[in-house]
Protein backbone atom coordinates (compact mmCIF):
# COMPACT_ATOMS: atom_id res chain seq x y z
CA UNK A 1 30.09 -34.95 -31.94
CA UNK A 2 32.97 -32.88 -30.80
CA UNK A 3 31.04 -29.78 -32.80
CA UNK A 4 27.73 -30.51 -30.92
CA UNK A 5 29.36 -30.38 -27.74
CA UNK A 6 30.68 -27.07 -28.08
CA UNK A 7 27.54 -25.69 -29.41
CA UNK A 8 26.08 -27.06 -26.35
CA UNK A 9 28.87 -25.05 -23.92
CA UNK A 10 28.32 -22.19 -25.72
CA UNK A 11 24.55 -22.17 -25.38
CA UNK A 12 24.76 -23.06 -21.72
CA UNK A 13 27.47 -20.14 -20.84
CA UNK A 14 25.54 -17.93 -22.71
CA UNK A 15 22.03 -18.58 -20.86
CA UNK A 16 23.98 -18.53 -17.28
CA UNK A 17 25.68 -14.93 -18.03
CA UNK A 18 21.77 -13.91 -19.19
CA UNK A 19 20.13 -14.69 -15.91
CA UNK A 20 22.81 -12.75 -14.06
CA UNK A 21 21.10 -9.62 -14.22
CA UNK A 22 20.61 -6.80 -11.19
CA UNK A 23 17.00 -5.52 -11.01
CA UNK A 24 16.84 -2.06 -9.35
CA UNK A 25 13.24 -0.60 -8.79
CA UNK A 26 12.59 2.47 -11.10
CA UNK A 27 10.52 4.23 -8.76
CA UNK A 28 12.99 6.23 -6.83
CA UNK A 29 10.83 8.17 -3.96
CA UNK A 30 12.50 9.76 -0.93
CA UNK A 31 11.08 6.94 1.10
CA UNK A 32 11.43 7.44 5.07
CA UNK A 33 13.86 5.93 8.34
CA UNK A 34 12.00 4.11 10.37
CA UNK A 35 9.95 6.59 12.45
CA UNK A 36 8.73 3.75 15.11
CA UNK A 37 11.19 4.36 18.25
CA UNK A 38 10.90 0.94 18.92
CA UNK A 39 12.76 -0.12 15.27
CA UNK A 40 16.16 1.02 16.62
CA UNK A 41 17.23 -1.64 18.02
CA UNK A 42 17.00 -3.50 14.18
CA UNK A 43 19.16 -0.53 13.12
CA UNK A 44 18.51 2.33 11.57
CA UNK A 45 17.42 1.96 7.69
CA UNK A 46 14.95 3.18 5.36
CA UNK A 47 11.66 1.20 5.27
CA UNK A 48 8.57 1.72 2.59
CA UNK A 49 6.62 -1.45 3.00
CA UNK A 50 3.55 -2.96 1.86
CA UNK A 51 3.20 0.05 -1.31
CA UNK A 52 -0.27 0.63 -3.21
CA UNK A 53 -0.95 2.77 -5.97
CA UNK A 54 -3.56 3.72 -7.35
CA UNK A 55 -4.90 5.94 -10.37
CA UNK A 56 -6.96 8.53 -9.30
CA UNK A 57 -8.13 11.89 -11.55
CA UNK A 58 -5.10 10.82 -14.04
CA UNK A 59 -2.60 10.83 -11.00
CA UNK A 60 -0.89 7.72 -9.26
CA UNK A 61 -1.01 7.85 -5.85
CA UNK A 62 1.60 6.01 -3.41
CA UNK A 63 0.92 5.06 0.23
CA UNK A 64 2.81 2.50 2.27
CA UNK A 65 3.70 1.31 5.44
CA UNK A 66 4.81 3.60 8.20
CA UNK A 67 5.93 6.91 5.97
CA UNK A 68 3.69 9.64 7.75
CA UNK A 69 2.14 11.03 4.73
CA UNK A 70 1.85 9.81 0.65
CA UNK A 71 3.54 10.48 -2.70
CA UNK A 72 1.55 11.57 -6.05
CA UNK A 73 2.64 11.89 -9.63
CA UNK A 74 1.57 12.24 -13.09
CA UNK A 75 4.00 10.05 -14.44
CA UNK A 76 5.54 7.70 -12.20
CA UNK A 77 9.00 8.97 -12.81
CA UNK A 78 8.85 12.01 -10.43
CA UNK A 79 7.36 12.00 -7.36
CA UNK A 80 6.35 14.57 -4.78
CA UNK A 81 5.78 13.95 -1.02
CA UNK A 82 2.47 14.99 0.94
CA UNK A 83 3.22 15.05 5.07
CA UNK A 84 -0.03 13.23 7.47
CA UNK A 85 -0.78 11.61 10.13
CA UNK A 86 -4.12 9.99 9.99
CA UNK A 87 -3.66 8.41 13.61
CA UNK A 88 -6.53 9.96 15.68
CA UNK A 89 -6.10 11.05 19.36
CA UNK A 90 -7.52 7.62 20.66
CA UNK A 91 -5.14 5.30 18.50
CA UNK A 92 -1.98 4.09 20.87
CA UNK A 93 1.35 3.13 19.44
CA UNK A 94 3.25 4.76 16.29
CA UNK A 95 1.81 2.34 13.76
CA UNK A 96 0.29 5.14 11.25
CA UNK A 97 -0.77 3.55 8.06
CA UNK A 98 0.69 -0.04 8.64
CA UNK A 99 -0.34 -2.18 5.36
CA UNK A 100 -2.65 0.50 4.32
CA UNK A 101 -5.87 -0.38 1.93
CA UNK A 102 -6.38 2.26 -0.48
CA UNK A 103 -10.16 2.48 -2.82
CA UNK A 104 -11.54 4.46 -4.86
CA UNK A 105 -15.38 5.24 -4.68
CA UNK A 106 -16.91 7.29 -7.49
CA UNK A 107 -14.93 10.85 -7.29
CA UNK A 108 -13.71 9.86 -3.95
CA UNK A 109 -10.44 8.04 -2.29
CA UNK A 110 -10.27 6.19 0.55
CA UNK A 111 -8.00 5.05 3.04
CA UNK A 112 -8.31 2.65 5.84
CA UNK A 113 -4.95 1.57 7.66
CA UNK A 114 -4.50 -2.25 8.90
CA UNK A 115 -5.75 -3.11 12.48
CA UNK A 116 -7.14 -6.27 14.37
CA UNK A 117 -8.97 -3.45 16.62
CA UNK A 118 -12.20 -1.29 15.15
CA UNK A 119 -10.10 1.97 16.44
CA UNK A 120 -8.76 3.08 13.36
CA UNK A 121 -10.68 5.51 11.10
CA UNK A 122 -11.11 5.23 7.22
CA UNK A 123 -10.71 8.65 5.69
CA UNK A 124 -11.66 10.08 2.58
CA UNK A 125 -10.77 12.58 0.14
CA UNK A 126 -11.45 14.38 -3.24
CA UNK A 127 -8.80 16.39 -3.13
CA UNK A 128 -5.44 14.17 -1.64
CA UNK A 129 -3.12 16.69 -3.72
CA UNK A 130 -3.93 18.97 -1.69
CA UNK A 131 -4.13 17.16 1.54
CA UNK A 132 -7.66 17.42 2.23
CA UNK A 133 -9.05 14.67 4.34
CA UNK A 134 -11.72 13.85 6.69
CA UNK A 135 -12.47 10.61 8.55
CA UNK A 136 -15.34 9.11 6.77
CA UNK A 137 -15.58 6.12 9.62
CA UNK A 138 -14.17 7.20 13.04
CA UNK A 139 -14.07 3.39 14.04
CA UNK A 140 -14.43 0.85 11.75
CA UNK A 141 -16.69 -1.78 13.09
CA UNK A 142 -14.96 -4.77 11.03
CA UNK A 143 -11.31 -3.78 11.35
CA UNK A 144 -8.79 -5.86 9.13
CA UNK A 145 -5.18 -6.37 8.27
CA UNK A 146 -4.47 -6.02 4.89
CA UNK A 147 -7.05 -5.01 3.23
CA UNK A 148 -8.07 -4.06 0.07
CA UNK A 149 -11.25 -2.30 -1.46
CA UNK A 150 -12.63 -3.29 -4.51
CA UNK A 151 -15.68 -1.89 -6.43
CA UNK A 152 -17.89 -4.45 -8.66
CA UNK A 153 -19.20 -3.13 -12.28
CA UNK A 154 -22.41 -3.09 -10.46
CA UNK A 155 -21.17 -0.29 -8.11
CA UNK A 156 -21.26 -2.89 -5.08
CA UNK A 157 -18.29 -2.49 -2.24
CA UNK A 158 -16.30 -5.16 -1.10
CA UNK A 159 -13.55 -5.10 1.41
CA UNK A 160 -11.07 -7.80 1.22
CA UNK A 161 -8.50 -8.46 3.98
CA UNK A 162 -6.32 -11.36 5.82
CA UNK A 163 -2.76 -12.11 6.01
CA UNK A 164 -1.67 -15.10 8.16
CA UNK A 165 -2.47 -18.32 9.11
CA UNK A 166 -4.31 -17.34 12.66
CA UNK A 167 -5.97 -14.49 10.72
CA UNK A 168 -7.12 -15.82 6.88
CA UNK A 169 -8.33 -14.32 3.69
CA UNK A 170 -11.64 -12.57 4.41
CA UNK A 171 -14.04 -10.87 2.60
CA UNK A 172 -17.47 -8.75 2.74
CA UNK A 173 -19.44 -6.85 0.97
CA UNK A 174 -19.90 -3.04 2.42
CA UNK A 175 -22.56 -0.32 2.13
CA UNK A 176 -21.22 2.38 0.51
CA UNK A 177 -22.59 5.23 2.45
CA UNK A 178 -22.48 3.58 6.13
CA UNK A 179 -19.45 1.47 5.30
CA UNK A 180 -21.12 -1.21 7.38
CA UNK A 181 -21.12 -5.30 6.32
């Protein structure tokens, strides 16, 4: 008994010390301060919020919350920065790419920032190494917090968006060239 009780001690320190482990995130990008005027007043600290990558042409591409441009890489590991504003002249306020949604459409990216408003723009690129973008919506009709494109296996669009209990999960299916419902 006395032998099966220190087996048992043994097994139980030894799973405790194993769950004690730090988790840092390997993707180490020269994320931004807060550039929102407003955010001061939580103090000042780095923010990179609400991240998506996505593959595109054999590169990953990284956009988040708030950072005033995008990252790229070929291998995840190394990262380099791309300065851009893709608030247009009629958008108020310093939220840039809150939550952005970020698709891919045949040879050509997309990306559509979260609003509750149909003021915000979707632009589009085939180049975004190179910073070459163009709206592709000025205003999109349908707005939407959160979102997220997705392309079917039949080539159909769907935009997917939603994050709250006033404001739920949502989804329709878009035309591809007028990006209307």
């Amino acid at each position: 008994m006395k032998c099966i009780l220190i087996a048992l001690f043994i097994v139980s320190t030894t799973a405790a010390t194993a769950q004690q482990h730090t988790y840092c995130n390997p993707i180490n990008i020269d994320y931004g301060y807060t550039p929102i005027p407003n955010f001061s007043t939580w103090g000042n600290h780095r923010a990179t919020a609400d991240p998506v990558v996505v593959n595109y042409k054999g590169e990953y591409f990284l956009f988040s919350t708030n950072q005033w441009g995008y990252w790229y890489s070929s291998n995840m590991l190394n990262w380099k920065f791309i300065s851009r504003k893709f608030l247009r002249p009629w958008n108020e306020g310093y939220d840039e790419l809150c939550a952005p949604g970020v698709g891919i459409i045949g040879d050509t990216m997309i990306v559509f920032g979260s609003t509750y408003t149909n003021k915000f723009s979707i632009w589009m690129s085939t180049n975004p190494k190179a910073n070459e973008w163009k709206p592709l919506v000025d205003s999109f009709d349908i707005g939407g917090w959160d979102p997220s494109f997705f392309t079917d296996d039949d080539g159909k669009l769907y935009m997917y968006n939603g994050s709250s209990n006033k404001f739920p999960m949502y989804g329709v299916e878009l035309d591809r060239k007028t990006f209307l419902p």
